[in-house]
N, C-alpha and C. Protein backbone atom coordinates (compact mmCIF):
# COMPACT_ATOMS: atom_id res chain seq x y z
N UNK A 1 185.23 258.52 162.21
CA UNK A 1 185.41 257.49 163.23
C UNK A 1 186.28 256.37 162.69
N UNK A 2 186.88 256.18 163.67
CA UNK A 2 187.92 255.03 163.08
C UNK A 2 187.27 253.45 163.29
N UNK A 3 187.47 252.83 162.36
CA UNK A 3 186.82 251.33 162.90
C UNK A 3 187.91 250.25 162.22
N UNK A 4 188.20 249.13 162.83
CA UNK A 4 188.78 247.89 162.61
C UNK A 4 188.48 246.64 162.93
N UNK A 5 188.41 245.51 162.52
CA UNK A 5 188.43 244.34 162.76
C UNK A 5 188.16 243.91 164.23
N UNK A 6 187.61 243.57 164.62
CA UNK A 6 187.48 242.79 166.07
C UNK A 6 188.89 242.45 166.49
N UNK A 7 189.75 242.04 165.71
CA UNK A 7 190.47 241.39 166.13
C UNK A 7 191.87 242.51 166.53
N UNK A 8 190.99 244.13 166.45
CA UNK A 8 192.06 244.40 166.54
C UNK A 8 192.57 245.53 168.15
N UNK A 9 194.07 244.44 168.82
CA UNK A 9 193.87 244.96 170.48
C UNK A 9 194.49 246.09 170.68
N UNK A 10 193.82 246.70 171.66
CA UNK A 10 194.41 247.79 172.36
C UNK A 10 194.14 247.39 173.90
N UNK A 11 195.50 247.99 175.00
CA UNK A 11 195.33 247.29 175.97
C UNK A 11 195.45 248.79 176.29
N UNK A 12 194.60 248.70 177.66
CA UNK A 12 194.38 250.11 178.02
C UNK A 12 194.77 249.98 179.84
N UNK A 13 195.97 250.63 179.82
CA UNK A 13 196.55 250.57 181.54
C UNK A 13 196.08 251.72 182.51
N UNK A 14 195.28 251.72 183.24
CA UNK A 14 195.10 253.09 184.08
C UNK A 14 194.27 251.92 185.47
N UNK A 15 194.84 252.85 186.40
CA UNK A 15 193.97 252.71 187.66
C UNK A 15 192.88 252.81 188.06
N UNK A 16 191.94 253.74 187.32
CA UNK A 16 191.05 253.53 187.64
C UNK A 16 190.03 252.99 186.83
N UNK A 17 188.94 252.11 187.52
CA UNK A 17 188.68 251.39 186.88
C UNK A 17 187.32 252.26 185.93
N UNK A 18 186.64 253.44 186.73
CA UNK A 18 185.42 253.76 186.04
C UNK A 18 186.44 254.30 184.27
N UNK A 19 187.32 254.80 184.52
CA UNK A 19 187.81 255.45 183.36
C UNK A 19 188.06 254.55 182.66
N UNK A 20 188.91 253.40 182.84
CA UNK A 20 189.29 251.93 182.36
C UNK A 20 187.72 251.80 181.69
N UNK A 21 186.68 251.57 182.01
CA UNK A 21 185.35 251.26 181.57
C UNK A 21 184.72 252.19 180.61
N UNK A 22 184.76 253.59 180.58
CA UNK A 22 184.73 254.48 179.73
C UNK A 22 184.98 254.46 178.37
N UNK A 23 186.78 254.33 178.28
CA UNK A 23 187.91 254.03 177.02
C UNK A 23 187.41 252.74 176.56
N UNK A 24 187.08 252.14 177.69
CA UNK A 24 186.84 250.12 176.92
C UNK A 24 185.43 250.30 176.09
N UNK A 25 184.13 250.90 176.28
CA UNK A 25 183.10 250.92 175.62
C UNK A 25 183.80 252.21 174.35
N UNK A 26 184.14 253.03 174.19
CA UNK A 26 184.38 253.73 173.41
C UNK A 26 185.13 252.99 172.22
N UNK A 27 186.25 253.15 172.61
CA UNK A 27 187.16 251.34 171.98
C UNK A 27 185.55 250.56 171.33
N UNK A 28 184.78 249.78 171.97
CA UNK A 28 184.28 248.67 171.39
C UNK A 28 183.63 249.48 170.22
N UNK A 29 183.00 250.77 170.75
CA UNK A 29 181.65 251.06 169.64
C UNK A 29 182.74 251.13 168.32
N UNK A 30 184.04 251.33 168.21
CA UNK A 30 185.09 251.56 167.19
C UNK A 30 185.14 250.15 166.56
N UNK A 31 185.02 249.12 167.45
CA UNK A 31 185.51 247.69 166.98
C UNK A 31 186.47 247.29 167.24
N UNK A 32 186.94 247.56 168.27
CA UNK A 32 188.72 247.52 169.13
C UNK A 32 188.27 246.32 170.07
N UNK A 33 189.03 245.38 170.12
CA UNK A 33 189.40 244.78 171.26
C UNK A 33 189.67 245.40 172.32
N UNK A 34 189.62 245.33 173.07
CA UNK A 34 190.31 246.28 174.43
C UNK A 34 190.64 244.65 175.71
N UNK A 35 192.12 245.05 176.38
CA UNK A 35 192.25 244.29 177.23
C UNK A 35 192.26 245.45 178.12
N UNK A 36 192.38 245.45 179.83
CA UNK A 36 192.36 246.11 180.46
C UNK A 36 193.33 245.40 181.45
N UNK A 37 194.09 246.61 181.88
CA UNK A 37 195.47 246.48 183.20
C UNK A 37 195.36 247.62 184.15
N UNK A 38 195.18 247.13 185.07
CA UNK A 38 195.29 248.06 186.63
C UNK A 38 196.71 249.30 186.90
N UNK A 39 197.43 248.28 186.14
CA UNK A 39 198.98 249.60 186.02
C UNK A 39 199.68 248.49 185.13
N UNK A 40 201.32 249.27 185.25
CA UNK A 40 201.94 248.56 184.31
C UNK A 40 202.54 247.26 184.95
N UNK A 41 202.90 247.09 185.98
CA UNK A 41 202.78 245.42 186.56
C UNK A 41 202.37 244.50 185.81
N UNK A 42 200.99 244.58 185.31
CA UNK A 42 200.37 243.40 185.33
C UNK A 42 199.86 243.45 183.92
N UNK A 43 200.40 244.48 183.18
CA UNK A 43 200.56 244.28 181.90
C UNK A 43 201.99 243.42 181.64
N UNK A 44 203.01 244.05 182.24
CA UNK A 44 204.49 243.20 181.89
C UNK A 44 204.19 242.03 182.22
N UNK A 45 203.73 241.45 183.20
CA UNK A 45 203.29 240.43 183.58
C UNK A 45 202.69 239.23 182.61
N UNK A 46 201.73 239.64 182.04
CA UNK A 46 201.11 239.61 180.80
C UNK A 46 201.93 239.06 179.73
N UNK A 47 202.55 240.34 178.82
CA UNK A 47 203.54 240.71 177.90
C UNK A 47 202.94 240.08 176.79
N UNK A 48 201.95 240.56 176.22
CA UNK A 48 201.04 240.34 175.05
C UNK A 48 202.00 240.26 173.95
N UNK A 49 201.12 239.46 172.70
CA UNK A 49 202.22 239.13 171.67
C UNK A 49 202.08 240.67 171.07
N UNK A 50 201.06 241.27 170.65
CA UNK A 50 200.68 242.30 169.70
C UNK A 50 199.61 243.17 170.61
N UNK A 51 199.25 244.43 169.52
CA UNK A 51 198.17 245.74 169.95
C UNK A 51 198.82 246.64 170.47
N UNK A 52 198.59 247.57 170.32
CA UNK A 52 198.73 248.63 170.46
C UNK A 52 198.18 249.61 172.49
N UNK A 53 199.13 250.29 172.67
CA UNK A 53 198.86 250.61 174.59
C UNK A 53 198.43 251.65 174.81
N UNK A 54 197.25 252.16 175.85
CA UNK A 54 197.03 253.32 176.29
C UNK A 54 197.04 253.09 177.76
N UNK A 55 198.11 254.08 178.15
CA UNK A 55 198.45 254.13 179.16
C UNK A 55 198.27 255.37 180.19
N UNK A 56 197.96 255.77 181.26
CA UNK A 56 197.30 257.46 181.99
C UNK A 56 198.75 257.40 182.21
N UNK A 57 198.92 258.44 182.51
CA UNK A 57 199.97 258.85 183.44
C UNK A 57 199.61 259.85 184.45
N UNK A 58 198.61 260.24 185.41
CA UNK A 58 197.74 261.22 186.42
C UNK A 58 199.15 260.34 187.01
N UNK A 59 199.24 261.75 188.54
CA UNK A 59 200.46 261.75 189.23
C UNK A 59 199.82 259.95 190.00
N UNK A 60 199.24 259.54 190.28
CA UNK A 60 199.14 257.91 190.92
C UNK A 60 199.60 257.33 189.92
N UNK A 61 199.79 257.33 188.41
CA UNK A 61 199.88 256.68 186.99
C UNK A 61 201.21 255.84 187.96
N UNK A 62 201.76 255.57 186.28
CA UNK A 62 203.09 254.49 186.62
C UNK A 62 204.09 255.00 185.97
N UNK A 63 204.98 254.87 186.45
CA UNK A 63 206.93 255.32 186.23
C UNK A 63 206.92 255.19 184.31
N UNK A 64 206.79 255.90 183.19
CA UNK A 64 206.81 256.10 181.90
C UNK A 64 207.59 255.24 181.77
N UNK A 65 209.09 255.78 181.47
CA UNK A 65 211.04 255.57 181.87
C UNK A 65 211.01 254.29 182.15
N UNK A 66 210.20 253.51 183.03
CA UNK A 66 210.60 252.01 183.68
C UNK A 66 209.63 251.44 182.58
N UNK A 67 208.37 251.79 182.43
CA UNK A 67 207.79 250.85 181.43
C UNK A 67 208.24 250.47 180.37
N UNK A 68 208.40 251.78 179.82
CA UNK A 68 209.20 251.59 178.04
C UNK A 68 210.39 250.68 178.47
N UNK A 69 211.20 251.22 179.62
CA UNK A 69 212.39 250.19 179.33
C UNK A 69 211.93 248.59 180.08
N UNK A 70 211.02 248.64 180.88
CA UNK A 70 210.38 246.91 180.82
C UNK A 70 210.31 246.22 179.87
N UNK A 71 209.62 247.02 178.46
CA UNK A 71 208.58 246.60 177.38
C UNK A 71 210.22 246.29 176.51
N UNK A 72 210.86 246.70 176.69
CA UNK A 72 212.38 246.66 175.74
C UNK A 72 212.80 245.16 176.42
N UNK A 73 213.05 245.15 177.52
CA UNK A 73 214.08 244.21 178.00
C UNK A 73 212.93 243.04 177.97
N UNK A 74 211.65 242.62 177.84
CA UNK A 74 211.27 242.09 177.20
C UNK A 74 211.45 241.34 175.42
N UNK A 75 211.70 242.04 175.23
CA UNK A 75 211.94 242.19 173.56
C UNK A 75 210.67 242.36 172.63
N UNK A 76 209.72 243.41 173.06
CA UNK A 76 208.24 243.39 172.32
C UNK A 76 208.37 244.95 171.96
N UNK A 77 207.53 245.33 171.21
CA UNK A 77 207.69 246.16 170.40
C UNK A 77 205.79 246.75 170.76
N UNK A 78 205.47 247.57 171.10
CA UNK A 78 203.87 248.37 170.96
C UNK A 78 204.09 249.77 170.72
N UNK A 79 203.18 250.00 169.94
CA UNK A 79 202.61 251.45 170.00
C UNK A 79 201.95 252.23 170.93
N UNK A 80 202.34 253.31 171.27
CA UNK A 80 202.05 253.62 172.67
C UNK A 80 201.85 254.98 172.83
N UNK A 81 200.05 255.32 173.31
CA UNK A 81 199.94 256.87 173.69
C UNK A 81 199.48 256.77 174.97
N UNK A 82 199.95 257.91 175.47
CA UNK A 82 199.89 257.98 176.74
C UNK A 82 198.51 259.06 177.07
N UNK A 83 197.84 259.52 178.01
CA UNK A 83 197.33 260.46 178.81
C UNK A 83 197.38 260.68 180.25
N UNK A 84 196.68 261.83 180.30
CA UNK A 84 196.55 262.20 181.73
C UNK A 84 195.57 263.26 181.35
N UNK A 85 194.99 263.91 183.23
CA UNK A 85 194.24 264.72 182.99
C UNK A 85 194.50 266.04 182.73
N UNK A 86 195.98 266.75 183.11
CA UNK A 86 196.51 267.99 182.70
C UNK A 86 198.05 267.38 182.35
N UNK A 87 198.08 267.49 181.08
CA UNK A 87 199.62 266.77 180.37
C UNK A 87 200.23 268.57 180.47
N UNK A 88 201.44 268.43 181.14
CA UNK A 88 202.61 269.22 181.62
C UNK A 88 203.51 269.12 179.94
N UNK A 89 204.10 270.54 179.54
CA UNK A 89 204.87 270.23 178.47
C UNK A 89 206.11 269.32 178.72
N UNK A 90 206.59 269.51 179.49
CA UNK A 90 207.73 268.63 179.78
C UNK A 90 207.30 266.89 180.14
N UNK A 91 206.48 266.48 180.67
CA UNK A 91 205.63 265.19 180.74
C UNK A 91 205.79 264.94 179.08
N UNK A 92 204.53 265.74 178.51
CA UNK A 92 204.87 265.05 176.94
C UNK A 92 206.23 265.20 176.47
N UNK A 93 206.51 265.99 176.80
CA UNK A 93 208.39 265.73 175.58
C UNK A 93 208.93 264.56 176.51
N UNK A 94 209.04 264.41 177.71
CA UNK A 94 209.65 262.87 178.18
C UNK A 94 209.04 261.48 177.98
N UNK A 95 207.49 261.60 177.33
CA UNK A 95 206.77 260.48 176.97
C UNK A 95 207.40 260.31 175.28
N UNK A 96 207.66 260.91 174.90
CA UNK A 96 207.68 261.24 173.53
C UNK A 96 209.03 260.84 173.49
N UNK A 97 209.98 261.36 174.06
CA UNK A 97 211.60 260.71 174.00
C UNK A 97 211.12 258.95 174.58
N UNK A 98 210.44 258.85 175.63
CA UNK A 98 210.50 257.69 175.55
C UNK A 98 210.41 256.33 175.06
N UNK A 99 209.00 257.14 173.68
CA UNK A 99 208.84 256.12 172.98
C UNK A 99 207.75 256.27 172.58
N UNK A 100 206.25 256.90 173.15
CA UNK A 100 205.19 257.39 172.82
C UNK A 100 204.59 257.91 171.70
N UNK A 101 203.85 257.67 170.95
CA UNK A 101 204.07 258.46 169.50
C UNK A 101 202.79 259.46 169.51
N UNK A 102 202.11 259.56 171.04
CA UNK A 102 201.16 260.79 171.30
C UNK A 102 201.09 260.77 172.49
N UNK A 103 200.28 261.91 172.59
CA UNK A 103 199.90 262.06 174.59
C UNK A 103 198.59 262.91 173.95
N UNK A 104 197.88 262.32 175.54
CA UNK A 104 196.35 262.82 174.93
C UNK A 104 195.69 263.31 176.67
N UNK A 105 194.86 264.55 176.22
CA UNK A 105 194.69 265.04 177.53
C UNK A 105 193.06 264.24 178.04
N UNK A 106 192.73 263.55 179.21
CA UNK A 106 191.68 263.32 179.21
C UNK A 106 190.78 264.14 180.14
N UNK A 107 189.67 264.33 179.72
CA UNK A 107 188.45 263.21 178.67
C UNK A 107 188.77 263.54 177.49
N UNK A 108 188.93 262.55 176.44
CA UNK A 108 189.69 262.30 175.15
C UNK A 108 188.58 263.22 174.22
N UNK A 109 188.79 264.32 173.27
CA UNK A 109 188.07 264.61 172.16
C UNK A 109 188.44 263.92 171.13
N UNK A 110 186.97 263.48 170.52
CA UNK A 110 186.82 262.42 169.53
C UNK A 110 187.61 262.79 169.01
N UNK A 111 187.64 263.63 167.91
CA UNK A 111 188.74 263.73 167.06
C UNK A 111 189.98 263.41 166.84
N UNK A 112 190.45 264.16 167.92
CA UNK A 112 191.63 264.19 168.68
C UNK A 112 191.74 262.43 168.94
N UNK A 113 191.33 261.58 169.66
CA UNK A 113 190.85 260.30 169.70
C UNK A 113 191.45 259.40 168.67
N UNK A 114 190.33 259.97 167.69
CA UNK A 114 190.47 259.02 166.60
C UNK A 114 191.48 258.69 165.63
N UNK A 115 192.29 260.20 165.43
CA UNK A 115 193.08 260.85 164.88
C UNK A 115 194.86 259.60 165.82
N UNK A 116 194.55 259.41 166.30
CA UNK A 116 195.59 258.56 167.36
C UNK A 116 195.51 257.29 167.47
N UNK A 117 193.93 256.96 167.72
CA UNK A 117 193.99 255.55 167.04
C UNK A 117 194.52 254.80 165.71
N UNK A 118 194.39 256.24 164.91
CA UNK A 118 195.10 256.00 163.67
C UNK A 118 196.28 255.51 163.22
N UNK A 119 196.82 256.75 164.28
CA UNK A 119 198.56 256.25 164.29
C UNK A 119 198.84 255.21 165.10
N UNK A 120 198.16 254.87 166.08
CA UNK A 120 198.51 253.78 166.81
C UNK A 120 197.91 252.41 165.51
N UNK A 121 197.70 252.20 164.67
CA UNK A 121 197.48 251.25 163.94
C UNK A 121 198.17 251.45 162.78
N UNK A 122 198.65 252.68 162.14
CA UNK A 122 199.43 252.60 161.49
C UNK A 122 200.77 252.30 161.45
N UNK A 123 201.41 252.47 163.04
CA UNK A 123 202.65 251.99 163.54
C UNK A 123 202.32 250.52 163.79
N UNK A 124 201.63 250.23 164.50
CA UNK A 124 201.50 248.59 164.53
C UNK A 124 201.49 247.86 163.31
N UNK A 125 201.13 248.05 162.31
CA UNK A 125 201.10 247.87 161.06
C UNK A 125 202.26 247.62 160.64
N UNK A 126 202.83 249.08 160.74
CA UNK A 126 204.22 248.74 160.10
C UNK A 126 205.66 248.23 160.89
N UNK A 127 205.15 248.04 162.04
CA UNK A 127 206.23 246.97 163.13
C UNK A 127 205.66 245.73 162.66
N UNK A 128 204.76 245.56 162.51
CA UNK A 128 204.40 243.95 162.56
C UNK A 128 204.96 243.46 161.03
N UNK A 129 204.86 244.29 160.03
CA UNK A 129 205.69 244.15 158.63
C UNK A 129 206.96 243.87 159.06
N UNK A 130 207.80 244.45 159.23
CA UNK A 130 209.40 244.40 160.17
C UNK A 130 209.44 243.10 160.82
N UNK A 131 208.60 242.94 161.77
CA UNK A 131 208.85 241.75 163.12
C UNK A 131 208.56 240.75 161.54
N UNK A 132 207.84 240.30 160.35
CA UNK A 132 207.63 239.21 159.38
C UNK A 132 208.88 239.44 158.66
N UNK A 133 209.09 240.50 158.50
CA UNK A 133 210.79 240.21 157.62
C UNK A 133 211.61 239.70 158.28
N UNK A 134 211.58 240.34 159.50
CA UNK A 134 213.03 239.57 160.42
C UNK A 134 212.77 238.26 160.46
N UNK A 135 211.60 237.41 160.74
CA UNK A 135 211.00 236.03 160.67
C UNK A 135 211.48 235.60 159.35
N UNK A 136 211.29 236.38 158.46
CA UNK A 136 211.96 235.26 156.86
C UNK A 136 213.44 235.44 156.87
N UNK A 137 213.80 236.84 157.64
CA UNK A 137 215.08 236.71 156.98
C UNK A 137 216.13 235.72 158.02
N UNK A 138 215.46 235.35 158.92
CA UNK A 138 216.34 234.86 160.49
C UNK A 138 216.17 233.26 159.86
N UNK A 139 215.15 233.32 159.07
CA UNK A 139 214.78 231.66 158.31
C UNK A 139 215.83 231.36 157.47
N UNK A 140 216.04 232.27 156.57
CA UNK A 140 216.97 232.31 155.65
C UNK A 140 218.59 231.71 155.98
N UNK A 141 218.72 233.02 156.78
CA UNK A 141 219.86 232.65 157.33
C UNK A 141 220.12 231.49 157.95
N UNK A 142 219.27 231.18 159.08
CA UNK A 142 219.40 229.74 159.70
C UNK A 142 220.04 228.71 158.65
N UNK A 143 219.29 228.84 157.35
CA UNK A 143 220.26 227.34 156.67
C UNK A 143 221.47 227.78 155.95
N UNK A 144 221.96 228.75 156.22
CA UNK A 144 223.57 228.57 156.08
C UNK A 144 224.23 228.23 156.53
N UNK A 145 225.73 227.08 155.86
CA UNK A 145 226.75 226.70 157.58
C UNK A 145 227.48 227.74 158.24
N UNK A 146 227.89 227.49 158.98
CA UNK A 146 229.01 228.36 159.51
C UNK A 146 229.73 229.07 158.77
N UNK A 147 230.65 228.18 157.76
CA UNK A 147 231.51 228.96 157.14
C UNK A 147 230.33 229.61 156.21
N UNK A 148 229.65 229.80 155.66
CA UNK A 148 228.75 230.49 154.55
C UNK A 148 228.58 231.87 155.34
N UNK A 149 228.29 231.67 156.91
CA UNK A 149 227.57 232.60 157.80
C UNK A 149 228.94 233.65 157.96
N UNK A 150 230.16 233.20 157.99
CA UNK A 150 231.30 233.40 158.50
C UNK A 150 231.77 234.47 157.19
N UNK A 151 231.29 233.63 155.85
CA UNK A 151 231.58 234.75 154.48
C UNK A 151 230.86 236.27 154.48
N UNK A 152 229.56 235.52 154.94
CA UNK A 152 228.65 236.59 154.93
C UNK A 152 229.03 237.92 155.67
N UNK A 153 229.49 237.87 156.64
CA UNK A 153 229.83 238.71 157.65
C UNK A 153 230.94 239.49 156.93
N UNK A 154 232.33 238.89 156.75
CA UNK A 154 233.34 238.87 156.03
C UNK A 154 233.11 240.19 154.85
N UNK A 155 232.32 239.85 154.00
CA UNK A 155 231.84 240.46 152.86
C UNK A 155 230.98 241.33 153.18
N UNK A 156 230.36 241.73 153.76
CA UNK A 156 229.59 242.64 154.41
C UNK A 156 230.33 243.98 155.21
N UNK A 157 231.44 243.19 156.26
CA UNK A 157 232.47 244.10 156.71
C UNK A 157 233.19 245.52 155.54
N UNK A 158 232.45 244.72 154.24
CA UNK A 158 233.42 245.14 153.27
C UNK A 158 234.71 244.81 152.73
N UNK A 159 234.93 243.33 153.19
CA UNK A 159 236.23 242.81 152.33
C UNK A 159 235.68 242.20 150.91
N UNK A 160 236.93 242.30 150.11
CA UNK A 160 237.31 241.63 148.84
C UNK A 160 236.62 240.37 149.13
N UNK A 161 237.03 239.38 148.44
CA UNK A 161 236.76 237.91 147.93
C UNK A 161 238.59 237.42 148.34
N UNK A 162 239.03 238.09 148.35
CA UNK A 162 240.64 237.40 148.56
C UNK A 162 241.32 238.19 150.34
N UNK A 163 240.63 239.12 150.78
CA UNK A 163 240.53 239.51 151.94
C UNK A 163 239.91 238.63 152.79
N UNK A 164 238.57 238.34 152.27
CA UNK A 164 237.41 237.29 153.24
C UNK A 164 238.47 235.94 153.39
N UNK A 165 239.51 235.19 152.29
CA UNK A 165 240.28 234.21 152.26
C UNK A 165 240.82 234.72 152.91
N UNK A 166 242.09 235.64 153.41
CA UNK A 166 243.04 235.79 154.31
C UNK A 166 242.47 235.72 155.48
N UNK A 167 241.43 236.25 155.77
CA UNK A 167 241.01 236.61 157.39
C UNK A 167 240.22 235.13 157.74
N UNK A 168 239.75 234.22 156.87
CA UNK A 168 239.26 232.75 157.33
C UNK A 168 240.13 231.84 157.02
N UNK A 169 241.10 231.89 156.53
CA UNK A 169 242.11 231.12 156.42
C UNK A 169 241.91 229.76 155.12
N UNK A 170 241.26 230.25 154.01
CA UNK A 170 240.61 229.75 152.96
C UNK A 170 240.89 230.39 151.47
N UNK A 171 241.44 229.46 150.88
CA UNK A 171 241.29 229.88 149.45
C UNK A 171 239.99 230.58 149.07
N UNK A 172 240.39 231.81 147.60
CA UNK A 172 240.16 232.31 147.51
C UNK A 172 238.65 231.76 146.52
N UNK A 173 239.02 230.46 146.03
CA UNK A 173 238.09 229.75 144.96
C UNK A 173 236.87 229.10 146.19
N UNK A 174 237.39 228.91 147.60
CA UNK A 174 236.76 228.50 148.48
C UNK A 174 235.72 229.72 149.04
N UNK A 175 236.10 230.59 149.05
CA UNK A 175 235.46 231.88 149.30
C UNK A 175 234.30 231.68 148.41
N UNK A 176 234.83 231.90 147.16
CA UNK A 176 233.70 232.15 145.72
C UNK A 176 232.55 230.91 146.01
N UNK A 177 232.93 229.53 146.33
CA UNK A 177 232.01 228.56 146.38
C UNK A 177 230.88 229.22 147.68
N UNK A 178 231.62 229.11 148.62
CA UNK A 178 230.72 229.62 149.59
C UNK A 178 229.44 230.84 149.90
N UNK A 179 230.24 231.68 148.61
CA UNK A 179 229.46 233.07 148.73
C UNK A 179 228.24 232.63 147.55
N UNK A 180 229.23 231.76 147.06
CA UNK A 180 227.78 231.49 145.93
C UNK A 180 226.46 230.81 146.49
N UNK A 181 226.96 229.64 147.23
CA UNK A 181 226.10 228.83 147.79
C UNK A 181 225.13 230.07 148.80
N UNK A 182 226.03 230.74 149.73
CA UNK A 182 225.31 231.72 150.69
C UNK A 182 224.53 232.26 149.72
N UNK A 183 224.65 233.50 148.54
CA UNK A 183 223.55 233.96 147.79
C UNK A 183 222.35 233.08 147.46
N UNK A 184 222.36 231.99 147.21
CA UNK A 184 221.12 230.95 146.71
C UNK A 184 220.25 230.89 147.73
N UNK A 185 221.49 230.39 149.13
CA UNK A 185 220.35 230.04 150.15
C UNK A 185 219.44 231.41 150.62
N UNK A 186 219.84 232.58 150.47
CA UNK A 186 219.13 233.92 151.20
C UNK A 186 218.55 233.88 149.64
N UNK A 187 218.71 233.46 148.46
CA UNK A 187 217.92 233.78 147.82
C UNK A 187 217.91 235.39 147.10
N UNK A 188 218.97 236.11 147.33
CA UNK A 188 219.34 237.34 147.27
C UNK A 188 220.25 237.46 145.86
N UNK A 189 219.74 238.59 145.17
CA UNK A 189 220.16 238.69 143.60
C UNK A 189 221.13 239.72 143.44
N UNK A 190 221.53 240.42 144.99
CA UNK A 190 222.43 241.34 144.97
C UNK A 190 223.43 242.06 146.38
N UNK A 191 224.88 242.04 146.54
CA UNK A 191 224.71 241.86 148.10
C UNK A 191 224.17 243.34 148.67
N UNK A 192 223.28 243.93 148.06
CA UNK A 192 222.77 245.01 148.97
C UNK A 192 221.91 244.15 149.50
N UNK A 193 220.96 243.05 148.56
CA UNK A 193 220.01 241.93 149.31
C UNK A 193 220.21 241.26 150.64
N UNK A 194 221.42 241.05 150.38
CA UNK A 194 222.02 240.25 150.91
C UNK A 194 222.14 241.16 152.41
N UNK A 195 222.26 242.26 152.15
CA UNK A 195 222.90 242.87 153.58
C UNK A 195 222.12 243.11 154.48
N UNK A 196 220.68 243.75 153.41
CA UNK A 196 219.70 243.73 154.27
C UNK A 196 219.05 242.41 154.49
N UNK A 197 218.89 241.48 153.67
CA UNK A 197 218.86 240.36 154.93
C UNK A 197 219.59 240.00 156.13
N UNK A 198 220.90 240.04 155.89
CA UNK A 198 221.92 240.01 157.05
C UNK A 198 221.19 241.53 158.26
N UNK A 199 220.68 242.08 157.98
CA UNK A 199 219.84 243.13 158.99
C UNK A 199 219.25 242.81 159.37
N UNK A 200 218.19 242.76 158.63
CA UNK A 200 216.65 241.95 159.29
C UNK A 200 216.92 240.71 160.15
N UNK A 201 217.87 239.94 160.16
CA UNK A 201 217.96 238.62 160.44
C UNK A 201 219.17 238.91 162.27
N UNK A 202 219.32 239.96 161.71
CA UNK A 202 220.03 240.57 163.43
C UNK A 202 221.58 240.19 163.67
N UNK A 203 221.97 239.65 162.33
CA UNK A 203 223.33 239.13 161.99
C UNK A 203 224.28 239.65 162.04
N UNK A 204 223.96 240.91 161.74
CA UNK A 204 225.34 242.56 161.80
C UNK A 204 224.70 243.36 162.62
N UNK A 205 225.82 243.94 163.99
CA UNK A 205 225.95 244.52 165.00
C UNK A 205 225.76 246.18 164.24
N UNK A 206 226.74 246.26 163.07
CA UNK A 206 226.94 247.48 162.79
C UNK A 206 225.87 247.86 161.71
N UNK A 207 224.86 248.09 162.26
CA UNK A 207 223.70 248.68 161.00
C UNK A 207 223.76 249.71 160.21
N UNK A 208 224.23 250.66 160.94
CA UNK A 208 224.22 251.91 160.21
C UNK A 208 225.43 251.95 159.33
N UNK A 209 226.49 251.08 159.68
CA UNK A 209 227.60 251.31 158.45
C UNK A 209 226.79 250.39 157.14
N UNK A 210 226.53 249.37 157.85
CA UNK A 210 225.71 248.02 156.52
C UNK A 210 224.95 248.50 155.67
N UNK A 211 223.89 249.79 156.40
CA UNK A 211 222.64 250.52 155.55
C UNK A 211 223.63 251.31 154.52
N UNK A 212 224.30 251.90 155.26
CA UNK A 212 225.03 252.38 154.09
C UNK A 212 226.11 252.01 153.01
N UNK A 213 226.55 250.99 153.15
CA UNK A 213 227.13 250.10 152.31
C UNK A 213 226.38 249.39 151.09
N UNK A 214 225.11 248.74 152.08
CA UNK A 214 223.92 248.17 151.11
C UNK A 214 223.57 249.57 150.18
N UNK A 215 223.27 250.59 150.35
CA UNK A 215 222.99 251.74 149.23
C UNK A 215 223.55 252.42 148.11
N UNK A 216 225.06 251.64 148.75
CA UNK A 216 226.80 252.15 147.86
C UNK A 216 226.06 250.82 146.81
C-alpha cells in the first residue's frame, strides 16, 4: 500500500459523484489529500498550484485533447492517469500521447492502484525538482544587465569571445569583462553551467542544440 503525507494532493475529476466518493475514501485510507471536480471545467477553473490528477474518461467523461492542452496554456504541469470503465486500446494510446503516464480500468485493482499512485508521485516529485531549478536559475539570471544577458546568449549560440564583440558591437576586452562578471553572477564554474542555467531559466529558445553544446 502506498502511503504519504497528508499533505499530499490528488484531485480526482469524474462525474459522478458516488464514484468521486469511492476514490476519495480510498485516497484517504492511503493518506492522500483528495480534492474533487465534477469535470474538467471546474478544475481549470481552479488551476491548482500542485498534485497529481485522476481523471474518468466513460463516454459522458471530458474531451482528453482539450484538457491536456487547457492544463498547457495555463502553464502548470500535473501528473495524470486517466480511467474508465472499458479503456479501448486506442483511448489509451491517445491518453498516453497526450500526456497521461497511465490509464486504469475501473473499479481500480489495488495493486494495479497503488502501483500508479506511485508513479503519479514519482513524476510529481521530479517536476516539482525542475519547476525549483527553473526558480533559482530565472533568479540568477534576473541580476544580470542586459549586456551580460546579451553575452550570454551570444556565447551560448556558440560564438568566440571576438565573434560575441562583432555581433554586439563591443570590444573584445569588453566581452571578457562581461562574461566574467555574467559567470559570478549565475555562479557557474563552467559554460556547460552556464548553459544549463541559461535552460532552466527559459533564456534559450534552442534547447536541444544548447543540451548538446553544454555536453561538447
Amino acid at each position: 500500500m502506498v502511503e504519504r503525507p497528508g499533505n499530499a494532493h490528488i484531485h480526482v475529476i469524474d462525474a459522478d459523484f458516488r464514484r468521486r466518493a469511492q476514490i476519495s475514501s480510498v485516497l484517504a485510507s492511503r493518506n492522500f489529500h483528495t480534492e474533487i471536480y465534477e469535470d474538467a471545467g471546474e478544475f481549470i477553473g481552479a488551476m491548482p498550484q500542485h498534485g497529481a490528477v485522476l481523471i474518468n474518461e466513460d463516454p459522458d467523461g471530458d474531451d482528453l485533447k482539450a484538457f491536456f492542452g487547457r492544463v498547457r496554456q495555463g502553464g502548470r504541469f500535473y501528473p495524470v492517469s486517466v480511467y474508465s470503465h472499458a479503456p479501448a486500446p486506442q483511448r489509451i494510446v491517445n491518453a498516453i500521447r497526450n500526456g497521461a503516464i497511465d490509464y486504469l480500468q475501473w473499479p481500480f485493482e489495488p495493486a494495479q492502484f497503488d502501483l500508479t499512485l506511485q508513479r503519479l508521485i514519482e513524476e510529481g516529485d521530479r517536476q516539482l525538482k525542475i519547476e525549483q531549478e527553473k526558480g533559482r536559475a530565472k533568479a540568477k539570471v534576473a541580476q544580470l544587465t542586459r549586456r551580460e544577458t546579451d553575452v550570454l546568449v551570444s556565447l551560448l549560440s556558440g560564438n568566440s569571445n571576438k565573434e560575441v564583440a562583432e555581433e554586439l558591437a563591443l570590444s573584445p576586452r569588453t566581452v571578457e569583462i562581461y562574461r566574467k562578471n555574467m559567470m559570478s553572477k549565475l555562479s557557474a564554474r563552467s559554460a556547460s553551467e552556464a548553459a544549463r542555467i541559461a535552460i532552466y531559466a527559459g533564456l534559450w529558445e534552442g534547447q536541444g542544440s544548447l543540451s548538446r553544446a553544454a555536453a561538447s
